[in-house]
N, C-alpha and C. Protein backbone atom coordinates (compact mmCIF):
# COMPACT_ATOMS: atom_id res chain seq x y z
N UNK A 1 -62.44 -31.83 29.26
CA UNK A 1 -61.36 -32.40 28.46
C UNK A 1 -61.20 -31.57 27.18
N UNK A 2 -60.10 -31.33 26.75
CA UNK A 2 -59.45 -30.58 25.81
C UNK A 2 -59.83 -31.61 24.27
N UNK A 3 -60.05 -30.05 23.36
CA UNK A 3 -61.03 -31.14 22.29
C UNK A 3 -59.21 -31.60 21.55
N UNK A 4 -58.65 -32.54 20.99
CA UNK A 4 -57.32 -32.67 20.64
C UNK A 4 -57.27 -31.83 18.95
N UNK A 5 -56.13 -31.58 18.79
CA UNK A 5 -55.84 -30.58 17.46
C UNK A 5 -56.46 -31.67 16.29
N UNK A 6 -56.62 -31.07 15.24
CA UNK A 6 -56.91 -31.31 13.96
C UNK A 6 -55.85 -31.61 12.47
N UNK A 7 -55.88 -32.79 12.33
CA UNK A 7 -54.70 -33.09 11.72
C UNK A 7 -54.98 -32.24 10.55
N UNK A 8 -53.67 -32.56 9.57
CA UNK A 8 -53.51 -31.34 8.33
C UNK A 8 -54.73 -31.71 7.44
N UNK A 9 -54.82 -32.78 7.10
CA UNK A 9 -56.28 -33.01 6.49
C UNK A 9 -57.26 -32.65 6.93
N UNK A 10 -57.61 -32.87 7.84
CA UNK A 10 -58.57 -31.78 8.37
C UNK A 10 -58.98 -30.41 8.23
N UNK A 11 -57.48 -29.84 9.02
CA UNK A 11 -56.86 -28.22 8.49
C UNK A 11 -57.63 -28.05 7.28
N UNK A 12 -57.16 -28.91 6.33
CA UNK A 12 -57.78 -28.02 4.83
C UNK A 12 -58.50 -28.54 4.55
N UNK A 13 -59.48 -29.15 4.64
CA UNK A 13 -60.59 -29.29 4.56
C UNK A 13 -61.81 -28.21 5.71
N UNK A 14 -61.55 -28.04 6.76
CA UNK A 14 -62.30 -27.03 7.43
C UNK A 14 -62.22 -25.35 6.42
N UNK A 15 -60.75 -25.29 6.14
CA UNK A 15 -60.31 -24.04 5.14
C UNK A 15 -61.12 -24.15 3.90
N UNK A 16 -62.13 -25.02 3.66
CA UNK A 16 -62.81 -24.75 2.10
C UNK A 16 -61.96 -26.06 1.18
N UNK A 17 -61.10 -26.86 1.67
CA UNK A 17 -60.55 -27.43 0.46
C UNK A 17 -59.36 -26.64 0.13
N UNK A 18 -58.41 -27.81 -0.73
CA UNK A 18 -57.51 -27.31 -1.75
C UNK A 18 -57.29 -26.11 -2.17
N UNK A 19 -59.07 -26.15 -2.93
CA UNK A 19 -59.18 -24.80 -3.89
C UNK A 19 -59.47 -23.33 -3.50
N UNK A 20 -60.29 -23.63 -2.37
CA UNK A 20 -60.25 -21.90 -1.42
C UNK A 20 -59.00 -22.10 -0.86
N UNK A 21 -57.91 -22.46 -0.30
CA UNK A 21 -57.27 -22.29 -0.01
C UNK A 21 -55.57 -21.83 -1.18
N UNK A 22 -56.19 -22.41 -2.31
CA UNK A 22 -55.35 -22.09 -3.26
C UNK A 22 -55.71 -20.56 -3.47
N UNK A 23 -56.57 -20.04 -3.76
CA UNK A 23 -57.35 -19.07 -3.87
C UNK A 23 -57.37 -17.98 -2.48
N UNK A 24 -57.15 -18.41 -1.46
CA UNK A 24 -56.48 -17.34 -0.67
C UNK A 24 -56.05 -16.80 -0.62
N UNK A 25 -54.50 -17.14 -1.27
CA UNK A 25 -53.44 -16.65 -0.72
C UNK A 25 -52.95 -15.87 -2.07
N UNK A 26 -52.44 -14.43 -1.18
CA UNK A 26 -52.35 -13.84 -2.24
C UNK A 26 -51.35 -13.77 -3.57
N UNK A 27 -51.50 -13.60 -4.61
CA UNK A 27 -50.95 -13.58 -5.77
C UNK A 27 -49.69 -13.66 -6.29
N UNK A 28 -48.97 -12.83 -5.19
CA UNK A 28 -47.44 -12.79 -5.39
C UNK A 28 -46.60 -13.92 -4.67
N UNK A 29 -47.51 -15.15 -3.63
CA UNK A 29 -47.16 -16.15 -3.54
C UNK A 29 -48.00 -17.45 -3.30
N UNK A 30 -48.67 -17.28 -4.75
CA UNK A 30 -50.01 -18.09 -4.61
C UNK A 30 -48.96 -19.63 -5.13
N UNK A 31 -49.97 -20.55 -4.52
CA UNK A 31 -49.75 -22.00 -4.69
C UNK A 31 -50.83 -22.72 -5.67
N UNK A 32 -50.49 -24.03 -6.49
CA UNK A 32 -51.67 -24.40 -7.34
C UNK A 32 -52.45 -25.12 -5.96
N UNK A 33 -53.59 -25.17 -6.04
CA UNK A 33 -54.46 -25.97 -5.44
C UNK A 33 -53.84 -27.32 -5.34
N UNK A 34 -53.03 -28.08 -6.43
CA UNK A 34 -52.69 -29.38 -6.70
C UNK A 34 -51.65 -29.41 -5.58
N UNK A 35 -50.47 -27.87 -5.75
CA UNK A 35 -49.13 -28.29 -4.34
C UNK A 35 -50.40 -28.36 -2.77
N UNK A 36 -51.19 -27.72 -2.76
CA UNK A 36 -52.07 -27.35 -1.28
C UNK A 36 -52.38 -29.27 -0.80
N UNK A 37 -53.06 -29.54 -2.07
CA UNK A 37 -53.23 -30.86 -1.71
C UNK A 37 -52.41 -31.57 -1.39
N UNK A 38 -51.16 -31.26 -1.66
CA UNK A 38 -49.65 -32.60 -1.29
C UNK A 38 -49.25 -31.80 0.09
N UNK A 39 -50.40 -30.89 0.59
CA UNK A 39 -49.49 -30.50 2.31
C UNK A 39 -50.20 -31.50 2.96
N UNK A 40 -51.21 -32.37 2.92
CA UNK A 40 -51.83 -33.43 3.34
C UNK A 40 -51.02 -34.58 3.55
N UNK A 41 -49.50 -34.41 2.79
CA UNK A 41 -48.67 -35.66 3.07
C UNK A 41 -47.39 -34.87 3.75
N UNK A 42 -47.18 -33.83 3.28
CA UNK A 42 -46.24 -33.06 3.65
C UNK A 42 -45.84 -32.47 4.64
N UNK A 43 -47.12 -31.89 4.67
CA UNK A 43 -47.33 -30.35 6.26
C UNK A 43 -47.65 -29.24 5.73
N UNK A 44 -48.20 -28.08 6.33
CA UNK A 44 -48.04 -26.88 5.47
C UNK A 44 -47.29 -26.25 5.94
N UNK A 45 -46.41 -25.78 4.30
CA UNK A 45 -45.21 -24.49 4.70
C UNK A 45 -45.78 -23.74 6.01
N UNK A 46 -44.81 -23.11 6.71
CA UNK A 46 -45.27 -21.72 7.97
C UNK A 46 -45.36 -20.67 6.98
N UNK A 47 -45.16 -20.02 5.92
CA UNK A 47 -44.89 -19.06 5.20
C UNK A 47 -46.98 -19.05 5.07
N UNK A 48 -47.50 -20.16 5.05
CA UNK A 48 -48.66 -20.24 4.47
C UNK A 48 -49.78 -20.73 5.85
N UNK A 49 -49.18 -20.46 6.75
CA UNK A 49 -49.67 -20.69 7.99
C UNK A 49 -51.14 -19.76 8.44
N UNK A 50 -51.02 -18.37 8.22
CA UNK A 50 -51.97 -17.32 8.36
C UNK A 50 -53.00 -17.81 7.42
N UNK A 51 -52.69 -17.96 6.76
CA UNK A 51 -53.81 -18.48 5.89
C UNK A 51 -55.24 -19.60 6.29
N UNK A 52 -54.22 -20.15 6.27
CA UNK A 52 -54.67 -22.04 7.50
C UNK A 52 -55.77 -21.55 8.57
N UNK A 53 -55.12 -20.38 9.15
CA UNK A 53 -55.12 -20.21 10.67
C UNK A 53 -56.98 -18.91 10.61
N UNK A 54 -56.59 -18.44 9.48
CA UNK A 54 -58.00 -17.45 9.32
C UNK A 54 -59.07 -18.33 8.29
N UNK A 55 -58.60 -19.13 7.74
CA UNK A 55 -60.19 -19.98 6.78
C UNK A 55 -60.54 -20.85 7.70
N UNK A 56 -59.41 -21.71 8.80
CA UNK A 56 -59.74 -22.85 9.52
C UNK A 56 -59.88 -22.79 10.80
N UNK A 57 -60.07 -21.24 11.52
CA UNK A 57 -60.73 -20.72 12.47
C UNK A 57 -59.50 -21.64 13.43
N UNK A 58 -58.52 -21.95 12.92
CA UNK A 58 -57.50 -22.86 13.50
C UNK A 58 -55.83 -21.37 14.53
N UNK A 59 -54.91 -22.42 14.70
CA UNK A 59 -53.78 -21.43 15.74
C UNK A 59 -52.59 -21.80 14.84
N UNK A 60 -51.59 -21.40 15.86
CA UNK A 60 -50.10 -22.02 15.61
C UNK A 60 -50.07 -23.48 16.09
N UNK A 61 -50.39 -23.71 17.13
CA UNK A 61 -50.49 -24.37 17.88
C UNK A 61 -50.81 -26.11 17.42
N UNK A 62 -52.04 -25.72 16.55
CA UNK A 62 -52.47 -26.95 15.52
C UNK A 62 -51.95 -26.90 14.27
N UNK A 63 -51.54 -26.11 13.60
CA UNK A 63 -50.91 -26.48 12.47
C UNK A 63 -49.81 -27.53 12.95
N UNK A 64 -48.59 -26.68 13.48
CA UNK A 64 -47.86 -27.50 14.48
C UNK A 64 -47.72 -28.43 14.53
N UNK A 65 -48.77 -28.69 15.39
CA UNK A 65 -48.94 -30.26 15.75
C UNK A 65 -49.59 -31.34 14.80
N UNK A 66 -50.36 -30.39 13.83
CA UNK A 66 -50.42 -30.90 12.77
C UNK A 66 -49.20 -31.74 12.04
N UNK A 67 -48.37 -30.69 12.02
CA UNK A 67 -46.90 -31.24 10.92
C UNK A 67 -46.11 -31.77 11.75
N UNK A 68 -46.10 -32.17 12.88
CA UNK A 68 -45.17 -32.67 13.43
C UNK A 68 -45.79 -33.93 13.48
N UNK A 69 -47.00 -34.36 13.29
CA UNK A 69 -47.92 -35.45 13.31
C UNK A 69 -47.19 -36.15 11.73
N UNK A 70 -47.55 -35.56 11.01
CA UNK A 70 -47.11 -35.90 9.65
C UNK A 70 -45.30 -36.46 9.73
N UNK A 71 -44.33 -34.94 10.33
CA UNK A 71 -43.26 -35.70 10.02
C UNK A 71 -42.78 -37.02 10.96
N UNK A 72 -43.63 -37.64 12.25
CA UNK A 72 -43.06 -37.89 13.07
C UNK A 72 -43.72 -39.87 12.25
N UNK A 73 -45.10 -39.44 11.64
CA UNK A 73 -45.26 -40.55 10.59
C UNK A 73 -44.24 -41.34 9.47
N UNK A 74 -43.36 -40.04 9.10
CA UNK A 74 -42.44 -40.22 8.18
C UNK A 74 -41.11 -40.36 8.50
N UNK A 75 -40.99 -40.74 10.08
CA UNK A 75 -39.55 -41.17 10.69
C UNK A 75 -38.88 -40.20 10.74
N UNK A 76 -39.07 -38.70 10.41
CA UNK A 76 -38.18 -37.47 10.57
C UNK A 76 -38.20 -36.98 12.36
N UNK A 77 -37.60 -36.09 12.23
CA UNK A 77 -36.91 -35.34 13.26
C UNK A 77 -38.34 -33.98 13.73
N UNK A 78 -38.37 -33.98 15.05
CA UNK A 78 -38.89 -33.24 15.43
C UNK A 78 -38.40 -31.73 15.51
N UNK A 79 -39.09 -30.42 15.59
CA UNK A 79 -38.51 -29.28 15.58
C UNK A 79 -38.79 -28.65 16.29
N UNK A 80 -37.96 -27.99 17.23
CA UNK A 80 -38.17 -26.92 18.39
C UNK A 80 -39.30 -26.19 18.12
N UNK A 81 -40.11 -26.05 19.34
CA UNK A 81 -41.60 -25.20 19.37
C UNK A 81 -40.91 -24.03 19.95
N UNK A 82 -39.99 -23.41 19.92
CA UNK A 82 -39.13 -22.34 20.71
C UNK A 82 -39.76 -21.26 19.55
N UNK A 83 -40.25 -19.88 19.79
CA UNK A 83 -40.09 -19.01 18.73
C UNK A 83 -41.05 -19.38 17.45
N UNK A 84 -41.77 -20.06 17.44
CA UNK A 84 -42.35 -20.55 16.41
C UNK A 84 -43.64 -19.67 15.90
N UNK A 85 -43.87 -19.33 17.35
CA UNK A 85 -45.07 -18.32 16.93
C UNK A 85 -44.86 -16.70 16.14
N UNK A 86 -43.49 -16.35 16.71
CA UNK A 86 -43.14 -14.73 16.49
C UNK A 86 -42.81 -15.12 14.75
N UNK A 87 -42.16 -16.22 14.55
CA UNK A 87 -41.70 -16.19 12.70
C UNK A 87 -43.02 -16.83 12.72
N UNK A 88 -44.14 -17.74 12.88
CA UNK A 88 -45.16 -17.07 11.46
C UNK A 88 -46.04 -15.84 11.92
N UNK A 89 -45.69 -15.13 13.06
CA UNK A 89 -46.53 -13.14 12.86
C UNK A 89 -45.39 -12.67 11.98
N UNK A 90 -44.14 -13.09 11.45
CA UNK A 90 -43.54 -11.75 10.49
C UNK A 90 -44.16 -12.75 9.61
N UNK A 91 -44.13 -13.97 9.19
CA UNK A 91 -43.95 -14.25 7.76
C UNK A 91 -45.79 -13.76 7.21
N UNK A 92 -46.98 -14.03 8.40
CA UNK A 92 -47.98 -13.46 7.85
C UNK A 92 -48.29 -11.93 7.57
N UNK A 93 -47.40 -11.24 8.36
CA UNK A 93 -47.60 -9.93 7.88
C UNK A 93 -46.58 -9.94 5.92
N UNK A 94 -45.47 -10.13 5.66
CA UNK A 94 -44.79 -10.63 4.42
C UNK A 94 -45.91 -11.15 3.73
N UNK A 95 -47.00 -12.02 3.74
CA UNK A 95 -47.77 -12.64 2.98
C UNK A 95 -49.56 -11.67 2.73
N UNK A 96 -49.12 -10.59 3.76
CA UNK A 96 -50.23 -9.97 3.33
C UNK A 96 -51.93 -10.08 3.82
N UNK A 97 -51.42 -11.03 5.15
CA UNK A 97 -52.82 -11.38 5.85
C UNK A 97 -53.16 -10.79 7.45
């Protein structure tokens, strides 16, 4: 049996927390630790996905399903898994990871 994905809280918490994860990402589009903590209600941006995906030994796949966990909590709209993977390989190469 398939172990099931890891919700976003999780996510950053396996990543070190808030604060290594604030501290990741590099400089020219760093986040405070304080916005990292509100992706726990939010989702995390895809722009900040590579990140997620190399501290939290995590995929596309679970972030994902991560945030779709979150928005589907918050009565929103689901979003095509079409292509999802090729935009975050450009946006992590753009971010420098």
């Amino acid at each position: 049996m398939e172990k099931p994905y890891r919700t976003i809280r999780e996510l950053i918490d396996a990543a070190g927390g808030p604060i290594a994860v604030s501290r990741a990402i590099p400089s020219e589009h760093h986040v405070s630790d304080d916005a990292v903590r509100k992706w726990k209600q939010n989702g995390i941006p895809d722009r900040y996905w590579p990140v997620i995906i190399q501290l939290a030994s995590s995929c596309v796949e679970e972030i994902f399903a991560g945030n779709e966990m979150i928005r589907a909590d918050k009565g929103g709209s689901v979003v095509p898994r079409a292509g999802i993977a090729d935009d975050v390989g450009r946006q992590g190469e753009a971010i420098g990871t």
